[in-house]
PDB file of N, CA and C in Angstrom:
ATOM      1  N   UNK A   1      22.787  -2.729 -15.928  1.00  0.00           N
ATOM      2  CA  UNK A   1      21.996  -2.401 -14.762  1.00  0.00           C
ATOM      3  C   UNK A   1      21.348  -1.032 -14.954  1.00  0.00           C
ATOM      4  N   UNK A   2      19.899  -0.840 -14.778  1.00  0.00           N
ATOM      5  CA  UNK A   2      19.298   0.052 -15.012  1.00  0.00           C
ATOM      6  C   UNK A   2      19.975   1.605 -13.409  1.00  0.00           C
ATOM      7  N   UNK A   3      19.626   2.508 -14.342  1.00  0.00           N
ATOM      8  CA  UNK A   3      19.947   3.749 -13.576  1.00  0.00           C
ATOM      9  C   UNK A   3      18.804   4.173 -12.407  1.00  0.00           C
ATOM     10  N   UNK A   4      19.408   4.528 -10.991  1.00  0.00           N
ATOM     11  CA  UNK A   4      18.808   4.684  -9.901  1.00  0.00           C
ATOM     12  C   UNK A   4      17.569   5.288 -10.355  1.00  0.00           C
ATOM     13  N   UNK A   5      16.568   5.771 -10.308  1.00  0.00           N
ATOM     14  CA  UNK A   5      15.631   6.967 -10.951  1.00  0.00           C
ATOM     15  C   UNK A   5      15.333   8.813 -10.292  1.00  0.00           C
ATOM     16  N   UNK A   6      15.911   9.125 -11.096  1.00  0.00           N
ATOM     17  CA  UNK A   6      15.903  10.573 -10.489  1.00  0.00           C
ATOM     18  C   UNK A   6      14.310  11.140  -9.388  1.00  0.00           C
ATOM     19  N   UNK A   7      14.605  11.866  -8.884  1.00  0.00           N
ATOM     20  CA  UNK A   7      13.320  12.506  -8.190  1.00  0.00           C
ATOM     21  C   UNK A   7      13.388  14.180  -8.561  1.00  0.00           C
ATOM     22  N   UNK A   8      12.239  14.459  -9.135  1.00  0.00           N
ATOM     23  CA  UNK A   8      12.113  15.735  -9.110  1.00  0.00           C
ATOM     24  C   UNK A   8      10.558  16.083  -8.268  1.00  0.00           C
ATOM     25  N   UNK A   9      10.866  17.613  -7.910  1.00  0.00           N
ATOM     26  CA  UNK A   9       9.917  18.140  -6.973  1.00  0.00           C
ATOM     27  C   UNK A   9       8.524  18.936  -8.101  1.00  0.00           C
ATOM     28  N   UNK A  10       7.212  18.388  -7.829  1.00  0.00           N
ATOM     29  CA  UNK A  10       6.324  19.706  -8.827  1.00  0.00           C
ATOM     30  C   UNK A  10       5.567  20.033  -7.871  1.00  0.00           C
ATOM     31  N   UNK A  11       4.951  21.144  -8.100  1.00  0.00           N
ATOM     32  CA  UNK A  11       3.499  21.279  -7.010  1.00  0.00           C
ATOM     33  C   UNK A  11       2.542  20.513  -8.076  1.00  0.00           C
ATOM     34  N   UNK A  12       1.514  20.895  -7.238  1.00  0.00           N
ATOM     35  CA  UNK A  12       0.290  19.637  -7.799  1.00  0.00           C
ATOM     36  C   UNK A  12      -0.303  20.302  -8.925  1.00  0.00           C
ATOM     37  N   UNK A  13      -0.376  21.973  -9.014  1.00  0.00           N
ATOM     38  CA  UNK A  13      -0.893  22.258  -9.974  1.00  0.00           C
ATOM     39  C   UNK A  13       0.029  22.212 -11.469  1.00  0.00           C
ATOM     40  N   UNK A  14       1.525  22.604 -11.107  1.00  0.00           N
ATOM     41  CA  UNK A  14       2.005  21.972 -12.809  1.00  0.00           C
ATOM     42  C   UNK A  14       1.650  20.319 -12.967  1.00  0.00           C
ATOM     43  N   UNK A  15       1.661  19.986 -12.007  1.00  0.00           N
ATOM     44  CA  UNK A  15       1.860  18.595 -11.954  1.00  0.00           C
ATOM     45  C   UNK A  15       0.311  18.086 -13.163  1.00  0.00           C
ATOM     46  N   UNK A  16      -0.487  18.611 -12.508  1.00  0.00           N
ATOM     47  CA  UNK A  16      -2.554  18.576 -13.255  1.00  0.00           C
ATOM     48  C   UNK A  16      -2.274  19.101 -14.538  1.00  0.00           C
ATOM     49  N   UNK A  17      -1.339  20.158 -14.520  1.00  0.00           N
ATOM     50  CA  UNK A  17      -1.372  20.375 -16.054  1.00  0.00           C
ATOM     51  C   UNK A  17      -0.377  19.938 -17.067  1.00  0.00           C
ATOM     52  N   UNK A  18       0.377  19.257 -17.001  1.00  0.00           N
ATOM     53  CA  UNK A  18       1.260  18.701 -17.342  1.00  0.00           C
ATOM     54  C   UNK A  18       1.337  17.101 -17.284  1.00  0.00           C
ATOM     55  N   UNK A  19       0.248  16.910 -16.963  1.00  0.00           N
ATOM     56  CA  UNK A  19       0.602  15.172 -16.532  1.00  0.00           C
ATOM     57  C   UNK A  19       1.132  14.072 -18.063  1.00  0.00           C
ATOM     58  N   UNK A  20      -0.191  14.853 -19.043  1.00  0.00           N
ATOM     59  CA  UNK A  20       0.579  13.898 -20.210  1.00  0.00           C
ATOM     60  C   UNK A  20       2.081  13.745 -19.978  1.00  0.00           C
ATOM     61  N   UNK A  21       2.795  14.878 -20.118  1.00  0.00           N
ATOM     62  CA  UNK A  21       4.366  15.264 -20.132  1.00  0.00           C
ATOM     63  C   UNK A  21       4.845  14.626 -19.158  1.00  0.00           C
ATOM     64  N   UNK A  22       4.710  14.493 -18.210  1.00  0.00           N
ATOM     65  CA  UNK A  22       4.936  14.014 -16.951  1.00  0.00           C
ATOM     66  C   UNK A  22       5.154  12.168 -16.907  1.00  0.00           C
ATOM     67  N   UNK A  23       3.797  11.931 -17.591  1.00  0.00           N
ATOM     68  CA  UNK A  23       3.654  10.660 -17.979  1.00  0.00           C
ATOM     69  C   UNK A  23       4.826   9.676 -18.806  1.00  0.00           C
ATOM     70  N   UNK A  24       5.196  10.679 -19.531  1.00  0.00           N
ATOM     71  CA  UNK A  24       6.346  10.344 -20.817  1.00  0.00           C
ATOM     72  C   UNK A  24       7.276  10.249 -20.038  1.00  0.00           C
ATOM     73  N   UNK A  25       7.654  11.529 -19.305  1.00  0.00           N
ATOM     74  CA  UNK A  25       9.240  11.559 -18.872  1.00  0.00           C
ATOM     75  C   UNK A  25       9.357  10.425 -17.864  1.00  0.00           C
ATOM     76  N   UNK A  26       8.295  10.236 -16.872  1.00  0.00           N
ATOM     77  CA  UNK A  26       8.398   8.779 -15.766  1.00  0.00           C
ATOM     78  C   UNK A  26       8.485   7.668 -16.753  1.00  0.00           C
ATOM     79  N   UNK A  27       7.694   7.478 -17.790  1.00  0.00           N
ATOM     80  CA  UNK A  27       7.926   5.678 -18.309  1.00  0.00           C
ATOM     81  C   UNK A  27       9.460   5.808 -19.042  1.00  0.00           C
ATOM     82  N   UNK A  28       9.690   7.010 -19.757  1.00  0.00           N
ATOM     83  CA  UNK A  28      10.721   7.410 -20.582  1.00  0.00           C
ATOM     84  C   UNK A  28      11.958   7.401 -20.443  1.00  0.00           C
ATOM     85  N   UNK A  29      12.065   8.168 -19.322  1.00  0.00           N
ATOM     86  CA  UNK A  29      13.264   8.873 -18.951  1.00  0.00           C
ATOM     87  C   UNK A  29      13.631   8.006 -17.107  1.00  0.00           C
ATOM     88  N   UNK A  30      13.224   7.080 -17.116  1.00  0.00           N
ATOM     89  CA  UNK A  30      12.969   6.662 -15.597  1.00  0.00           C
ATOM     90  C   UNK A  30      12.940   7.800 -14.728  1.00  0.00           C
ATOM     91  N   UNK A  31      12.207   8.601 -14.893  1.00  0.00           N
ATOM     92  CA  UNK A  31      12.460   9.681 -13.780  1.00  0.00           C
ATOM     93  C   UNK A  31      10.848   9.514 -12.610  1.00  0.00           C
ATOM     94  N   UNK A  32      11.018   9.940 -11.677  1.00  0.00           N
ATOM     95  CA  UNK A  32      10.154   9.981 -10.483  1.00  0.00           C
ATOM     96  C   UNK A  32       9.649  11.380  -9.959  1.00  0.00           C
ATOM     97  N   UNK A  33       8.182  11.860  -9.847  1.00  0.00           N
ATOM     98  CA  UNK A  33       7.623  13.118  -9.548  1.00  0.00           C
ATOM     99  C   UNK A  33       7.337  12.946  -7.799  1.00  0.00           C
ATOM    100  N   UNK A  34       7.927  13.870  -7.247  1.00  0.00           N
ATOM    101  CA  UNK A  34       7.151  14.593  -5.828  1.00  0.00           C
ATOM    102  C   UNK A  34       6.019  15.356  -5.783  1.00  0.00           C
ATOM    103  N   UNK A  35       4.958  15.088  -5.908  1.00  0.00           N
ATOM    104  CA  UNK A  35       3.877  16.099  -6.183  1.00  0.00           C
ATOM    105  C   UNK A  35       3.901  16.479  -4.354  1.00  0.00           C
ATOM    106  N   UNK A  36       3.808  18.129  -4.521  1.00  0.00           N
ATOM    107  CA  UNK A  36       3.596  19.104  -3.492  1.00  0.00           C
ATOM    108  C   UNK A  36       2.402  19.618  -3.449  1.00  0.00           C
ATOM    109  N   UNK A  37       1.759  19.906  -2.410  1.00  0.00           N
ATOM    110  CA  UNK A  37       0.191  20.766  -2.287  1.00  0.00           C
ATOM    111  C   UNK A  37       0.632  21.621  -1.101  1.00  0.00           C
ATOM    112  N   UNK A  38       0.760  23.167  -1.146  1.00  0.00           N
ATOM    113  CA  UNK A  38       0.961  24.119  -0.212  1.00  0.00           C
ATOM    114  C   UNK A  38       2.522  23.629   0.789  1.00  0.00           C
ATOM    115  N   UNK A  39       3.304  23.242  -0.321  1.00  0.00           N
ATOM    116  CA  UNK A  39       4.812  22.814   0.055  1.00  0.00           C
ATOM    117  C   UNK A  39       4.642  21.711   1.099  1.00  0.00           C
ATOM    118  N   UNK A  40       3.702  20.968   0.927  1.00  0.00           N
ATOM    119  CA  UNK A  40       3.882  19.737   1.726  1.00  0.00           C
ATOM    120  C   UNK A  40       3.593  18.409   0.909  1.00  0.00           C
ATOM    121  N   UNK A  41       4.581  17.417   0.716  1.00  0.00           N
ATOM    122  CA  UNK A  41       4.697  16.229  -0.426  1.00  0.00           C
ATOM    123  C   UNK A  41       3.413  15.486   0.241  1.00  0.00           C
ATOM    124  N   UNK A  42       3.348  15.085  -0.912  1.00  0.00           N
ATOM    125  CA  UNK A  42       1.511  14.291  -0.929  1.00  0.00           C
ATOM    126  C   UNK A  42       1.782  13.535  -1.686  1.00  0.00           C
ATOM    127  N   UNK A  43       1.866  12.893  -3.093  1.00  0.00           N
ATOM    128  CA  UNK A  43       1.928  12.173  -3.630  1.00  0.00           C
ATOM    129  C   UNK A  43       3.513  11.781  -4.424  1.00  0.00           C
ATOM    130  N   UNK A  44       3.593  10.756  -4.955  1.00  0.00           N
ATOM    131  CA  UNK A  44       4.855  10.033  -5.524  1.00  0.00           C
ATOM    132  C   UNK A  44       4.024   9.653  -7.081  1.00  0.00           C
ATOM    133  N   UNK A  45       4.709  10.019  -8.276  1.00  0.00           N
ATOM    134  CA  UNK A  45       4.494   9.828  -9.625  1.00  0.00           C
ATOM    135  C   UNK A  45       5.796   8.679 -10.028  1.00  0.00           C
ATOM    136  N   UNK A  46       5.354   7.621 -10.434  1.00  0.00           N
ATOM    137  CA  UNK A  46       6.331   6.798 -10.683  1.00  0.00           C
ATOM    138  C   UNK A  46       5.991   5.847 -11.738  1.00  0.00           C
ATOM    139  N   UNK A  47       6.803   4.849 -12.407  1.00  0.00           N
ATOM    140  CA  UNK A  47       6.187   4.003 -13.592  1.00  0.00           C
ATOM    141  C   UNK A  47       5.865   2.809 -12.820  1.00  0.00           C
ATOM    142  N   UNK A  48       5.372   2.091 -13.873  1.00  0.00           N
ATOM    143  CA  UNK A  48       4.860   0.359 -12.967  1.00  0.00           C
ATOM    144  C   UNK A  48       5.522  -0.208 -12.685  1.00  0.00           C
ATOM    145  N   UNK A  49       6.862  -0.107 -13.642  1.00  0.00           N
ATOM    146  CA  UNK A  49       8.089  -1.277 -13.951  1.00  0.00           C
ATOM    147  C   UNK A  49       9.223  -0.612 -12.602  1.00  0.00           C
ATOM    148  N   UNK A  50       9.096   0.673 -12.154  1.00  0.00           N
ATOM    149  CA  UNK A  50       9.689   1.228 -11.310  1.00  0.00           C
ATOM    150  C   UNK A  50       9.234   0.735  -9.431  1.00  0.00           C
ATOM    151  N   UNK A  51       7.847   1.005  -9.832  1.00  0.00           N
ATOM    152  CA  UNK A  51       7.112   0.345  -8.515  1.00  0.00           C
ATOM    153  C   UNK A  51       7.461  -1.242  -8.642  1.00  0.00           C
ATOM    154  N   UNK A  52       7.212  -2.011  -9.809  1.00  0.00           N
ATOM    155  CA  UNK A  52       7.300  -3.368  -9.503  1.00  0.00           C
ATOM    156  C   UNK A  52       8.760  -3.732  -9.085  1.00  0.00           C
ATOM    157  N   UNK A  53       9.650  -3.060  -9.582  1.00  0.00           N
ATOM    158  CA  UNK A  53      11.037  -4.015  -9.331  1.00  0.00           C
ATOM    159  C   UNK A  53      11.044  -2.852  -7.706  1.00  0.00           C
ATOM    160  N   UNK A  54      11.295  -1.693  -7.255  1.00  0.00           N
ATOM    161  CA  UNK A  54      11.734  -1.155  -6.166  1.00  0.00           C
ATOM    162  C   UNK A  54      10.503  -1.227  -4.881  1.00  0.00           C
ATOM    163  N   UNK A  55       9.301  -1.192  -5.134  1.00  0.00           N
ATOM    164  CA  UNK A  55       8.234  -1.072  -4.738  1.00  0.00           C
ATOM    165  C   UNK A  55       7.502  -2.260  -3.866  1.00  0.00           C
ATOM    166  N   UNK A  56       6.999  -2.852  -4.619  1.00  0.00           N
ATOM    167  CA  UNK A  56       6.414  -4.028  -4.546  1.00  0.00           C
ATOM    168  C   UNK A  56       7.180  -4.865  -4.261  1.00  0.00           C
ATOM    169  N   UNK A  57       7.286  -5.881  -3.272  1.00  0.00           N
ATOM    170  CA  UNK A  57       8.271  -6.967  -2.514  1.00  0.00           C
ATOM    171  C   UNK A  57       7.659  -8.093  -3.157  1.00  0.00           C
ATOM    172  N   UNK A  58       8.350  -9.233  -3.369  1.00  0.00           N
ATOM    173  CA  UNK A  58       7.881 -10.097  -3.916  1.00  0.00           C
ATOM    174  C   UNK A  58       7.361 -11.138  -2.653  1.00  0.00           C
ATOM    175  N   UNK A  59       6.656 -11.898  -2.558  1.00  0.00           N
ATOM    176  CA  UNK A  59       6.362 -12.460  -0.974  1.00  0.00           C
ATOM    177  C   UNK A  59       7.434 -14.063  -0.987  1.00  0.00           C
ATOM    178  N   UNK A  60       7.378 -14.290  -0.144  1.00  0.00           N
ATOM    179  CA  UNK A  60       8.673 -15.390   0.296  1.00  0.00           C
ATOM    180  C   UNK A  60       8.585 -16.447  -0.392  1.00  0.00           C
ATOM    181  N   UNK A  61       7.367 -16.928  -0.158  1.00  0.00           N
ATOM    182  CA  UNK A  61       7.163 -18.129  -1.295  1.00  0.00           C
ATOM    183  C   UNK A  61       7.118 -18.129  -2.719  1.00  0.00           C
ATOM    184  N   UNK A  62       6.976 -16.872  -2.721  1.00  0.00           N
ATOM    185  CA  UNK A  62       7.533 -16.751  -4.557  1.00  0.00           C
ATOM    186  C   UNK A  62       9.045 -17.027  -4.722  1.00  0.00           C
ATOM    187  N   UNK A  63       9.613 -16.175  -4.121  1.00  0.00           N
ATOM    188  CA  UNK A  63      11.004 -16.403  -3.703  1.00  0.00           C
ATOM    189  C   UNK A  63      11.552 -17.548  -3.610  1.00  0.00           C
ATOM    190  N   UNK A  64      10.747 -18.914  -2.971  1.00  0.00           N
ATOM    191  CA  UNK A  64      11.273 -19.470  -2.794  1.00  0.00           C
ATOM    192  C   UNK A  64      11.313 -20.609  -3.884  1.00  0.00           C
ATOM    193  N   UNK A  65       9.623 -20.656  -4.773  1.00  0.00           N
ATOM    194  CA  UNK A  65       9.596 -21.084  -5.991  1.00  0.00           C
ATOM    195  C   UNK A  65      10.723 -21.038  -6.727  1.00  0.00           C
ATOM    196  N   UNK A  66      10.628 -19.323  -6.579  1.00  0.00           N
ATOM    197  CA  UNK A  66      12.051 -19.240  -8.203  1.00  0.00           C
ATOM    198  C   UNK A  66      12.993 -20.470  -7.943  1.00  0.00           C
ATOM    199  N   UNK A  67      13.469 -19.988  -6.636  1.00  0.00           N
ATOM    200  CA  UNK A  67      14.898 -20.147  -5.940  1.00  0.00           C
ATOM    201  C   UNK A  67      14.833 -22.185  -6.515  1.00  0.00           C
ATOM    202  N   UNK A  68      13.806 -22.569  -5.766  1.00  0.00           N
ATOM    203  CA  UNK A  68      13.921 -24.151  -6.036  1.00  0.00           C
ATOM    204  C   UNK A  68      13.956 -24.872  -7.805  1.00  0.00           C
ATOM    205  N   UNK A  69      13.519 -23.856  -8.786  1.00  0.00           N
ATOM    206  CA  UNK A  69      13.369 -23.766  -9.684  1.00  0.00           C
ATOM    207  C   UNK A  69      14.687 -23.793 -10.302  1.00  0.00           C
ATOM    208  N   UNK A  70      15.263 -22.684  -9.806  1.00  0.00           N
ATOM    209  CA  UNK A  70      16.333 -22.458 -10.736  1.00  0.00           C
ATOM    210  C   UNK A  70      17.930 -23.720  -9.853  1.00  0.00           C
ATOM    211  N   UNK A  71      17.557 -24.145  -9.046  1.00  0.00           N
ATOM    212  CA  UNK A  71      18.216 -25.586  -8.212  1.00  0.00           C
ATOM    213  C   UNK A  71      17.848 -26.320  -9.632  1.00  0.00           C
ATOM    214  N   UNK A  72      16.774 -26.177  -9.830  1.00  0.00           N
ATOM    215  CA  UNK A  72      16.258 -28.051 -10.568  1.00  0.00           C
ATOM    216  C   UNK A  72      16.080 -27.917 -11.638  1.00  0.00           C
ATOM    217  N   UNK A  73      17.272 -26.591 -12.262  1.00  0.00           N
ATOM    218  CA  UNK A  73      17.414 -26.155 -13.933  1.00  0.00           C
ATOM    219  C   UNK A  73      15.934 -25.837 -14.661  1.00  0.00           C
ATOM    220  N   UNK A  74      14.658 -25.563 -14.053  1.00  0.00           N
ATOM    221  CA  UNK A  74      13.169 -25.554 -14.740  1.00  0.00           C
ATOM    222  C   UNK A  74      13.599 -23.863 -15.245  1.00  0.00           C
ATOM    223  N   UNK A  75      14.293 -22.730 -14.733  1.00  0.00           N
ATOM    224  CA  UNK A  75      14.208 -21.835 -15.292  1.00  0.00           C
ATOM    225  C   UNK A  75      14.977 -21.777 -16.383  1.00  0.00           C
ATOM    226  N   UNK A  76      15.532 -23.046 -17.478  1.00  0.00           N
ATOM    227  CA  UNK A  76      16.153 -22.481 -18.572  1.00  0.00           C
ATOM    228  C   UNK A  76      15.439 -23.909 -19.334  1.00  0.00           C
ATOM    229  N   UNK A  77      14.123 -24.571 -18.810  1.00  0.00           N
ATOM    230  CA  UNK A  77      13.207 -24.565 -19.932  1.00  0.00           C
ATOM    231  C   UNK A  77      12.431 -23.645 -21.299  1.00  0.00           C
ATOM    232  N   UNK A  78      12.463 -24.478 -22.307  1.00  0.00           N
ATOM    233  CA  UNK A  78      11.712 -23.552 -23.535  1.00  0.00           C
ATOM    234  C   UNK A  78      10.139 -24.138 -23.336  1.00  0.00           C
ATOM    235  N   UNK A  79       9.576 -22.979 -23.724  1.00  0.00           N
ATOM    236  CA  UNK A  79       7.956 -23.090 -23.957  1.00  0.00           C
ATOM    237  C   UNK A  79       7.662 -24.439 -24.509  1.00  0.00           C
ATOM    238  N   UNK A  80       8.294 -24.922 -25.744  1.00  0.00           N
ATOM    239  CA  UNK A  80       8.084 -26.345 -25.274  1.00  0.00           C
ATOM    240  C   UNK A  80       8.417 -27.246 -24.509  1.00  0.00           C
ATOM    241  N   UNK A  81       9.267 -27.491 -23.939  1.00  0.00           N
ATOM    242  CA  UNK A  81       9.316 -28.401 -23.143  1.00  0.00           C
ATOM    243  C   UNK A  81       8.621 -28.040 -21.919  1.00  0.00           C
ATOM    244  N   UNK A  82       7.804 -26.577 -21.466  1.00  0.00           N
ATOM    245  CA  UNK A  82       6.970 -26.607 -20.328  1.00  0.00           C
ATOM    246  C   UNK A  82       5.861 -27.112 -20.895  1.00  0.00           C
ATOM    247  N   UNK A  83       5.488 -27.106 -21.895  1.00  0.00           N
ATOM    248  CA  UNK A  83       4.013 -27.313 -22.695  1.00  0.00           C
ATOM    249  C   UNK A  83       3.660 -29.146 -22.230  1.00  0.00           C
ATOM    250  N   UNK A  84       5.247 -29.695 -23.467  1.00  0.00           N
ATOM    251  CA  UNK A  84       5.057 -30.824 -22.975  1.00  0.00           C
ATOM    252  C   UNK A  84       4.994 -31.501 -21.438  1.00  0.00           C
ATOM    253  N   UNK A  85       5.504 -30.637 -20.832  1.00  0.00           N
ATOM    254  CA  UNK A  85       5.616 -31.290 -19.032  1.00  0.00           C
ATOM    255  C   UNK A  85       3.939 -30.957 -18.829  1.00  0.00           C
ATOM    256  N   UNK A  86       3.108 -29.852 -18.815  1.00  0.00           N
ATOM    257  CA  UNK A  86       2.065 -29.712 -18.521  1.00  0.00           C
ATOM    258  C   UNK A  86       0.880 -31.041 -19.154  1.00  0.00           C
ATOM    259  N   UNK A  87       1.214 -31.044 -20.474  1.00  0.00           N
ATOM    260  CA  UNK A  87       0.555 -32.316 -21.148  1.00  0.00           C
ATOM    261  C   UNK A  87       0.783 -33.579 -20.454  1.00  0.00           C
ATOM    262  N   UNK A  88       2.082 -33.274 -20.102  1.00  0.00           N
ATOM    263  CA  UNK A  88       2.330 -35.277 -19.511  1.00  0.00           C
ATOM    264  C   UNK A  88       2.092 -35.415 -18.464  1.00  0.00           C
ATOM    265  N   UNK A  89       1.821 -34.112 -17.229  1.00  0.00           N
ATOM    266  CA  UNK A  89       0.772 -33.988 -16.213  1.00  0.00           C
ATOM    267  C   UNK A  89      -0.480 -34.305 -16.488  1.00  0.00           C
ATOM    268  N   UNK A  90      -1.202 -33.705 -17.067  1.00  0.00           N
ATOM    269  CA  UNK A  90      -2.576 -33.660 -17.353  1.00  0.00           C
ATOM    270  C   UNK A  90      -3.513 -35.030 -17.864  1.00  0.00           C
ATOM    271  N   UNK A  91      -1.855 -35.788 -18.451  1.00  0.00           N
ATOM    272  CA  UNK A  91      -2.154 -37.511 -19.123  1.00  0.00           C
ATOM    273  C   UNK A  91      -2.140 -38.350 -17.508  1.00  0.00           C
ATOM    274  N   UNK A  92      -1.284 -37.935 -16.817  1.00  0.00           N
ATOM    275  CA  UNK A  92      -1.280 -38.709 -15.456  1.00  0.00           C
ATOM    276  C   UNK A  92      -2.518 -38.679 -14.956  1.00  0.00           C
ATOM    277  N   UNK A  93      -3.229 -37.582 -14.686  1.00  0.00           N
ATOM    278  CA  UNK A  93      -4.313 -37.828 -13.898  1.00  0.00           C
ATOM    279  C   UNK A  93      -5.379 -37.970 -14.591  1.00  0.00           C
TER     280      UNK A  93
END
């Protein structure tokens, strides 16, 4: 299980000059930036994979896909056998 992700505080101007660095340590180090402007938080620096799993909600009906999916064993299909199911669709109609 991946580690909570730290939060650290920058103002905005190390933050502008430093961003390469900044960049590394968020995808890198899972860590998370507070960017400050005149000690008041304004922005959140974070990775994609951080926003996608904590961030971003998945909507219900995705949810519920998986969920029926993994009922009717389709999530421990191999690429072929989805290939072939798509083909033997595509012959039906």
């Amino acid at each position: 299980m991946l580690e909570a992700p730290m939060t650290k505080l920058i103002d905005a101007l190390s933050a502008r000059t430093r961003f390469g660095e900044l960049m590394e340590s968020v995808e890198k180090k899972n860590v998370r930036y507070l960017v400050s402007r005149r000690d008041k938080a304004k922005v959140v620096i974070l990775s994609v994979e951080d926003y996608l799993r904590n961030i971003l909600k998945k909507p219900n009906l995705l949810d519920k896909i998986q969920l029926d999916a993994q009922k009717a064993g389709l999530d421990r299909m191999t690429d072929q056998e989805i290939l072939a199911e798509i083909r033997s669709a595509g012959a039906e109609q």
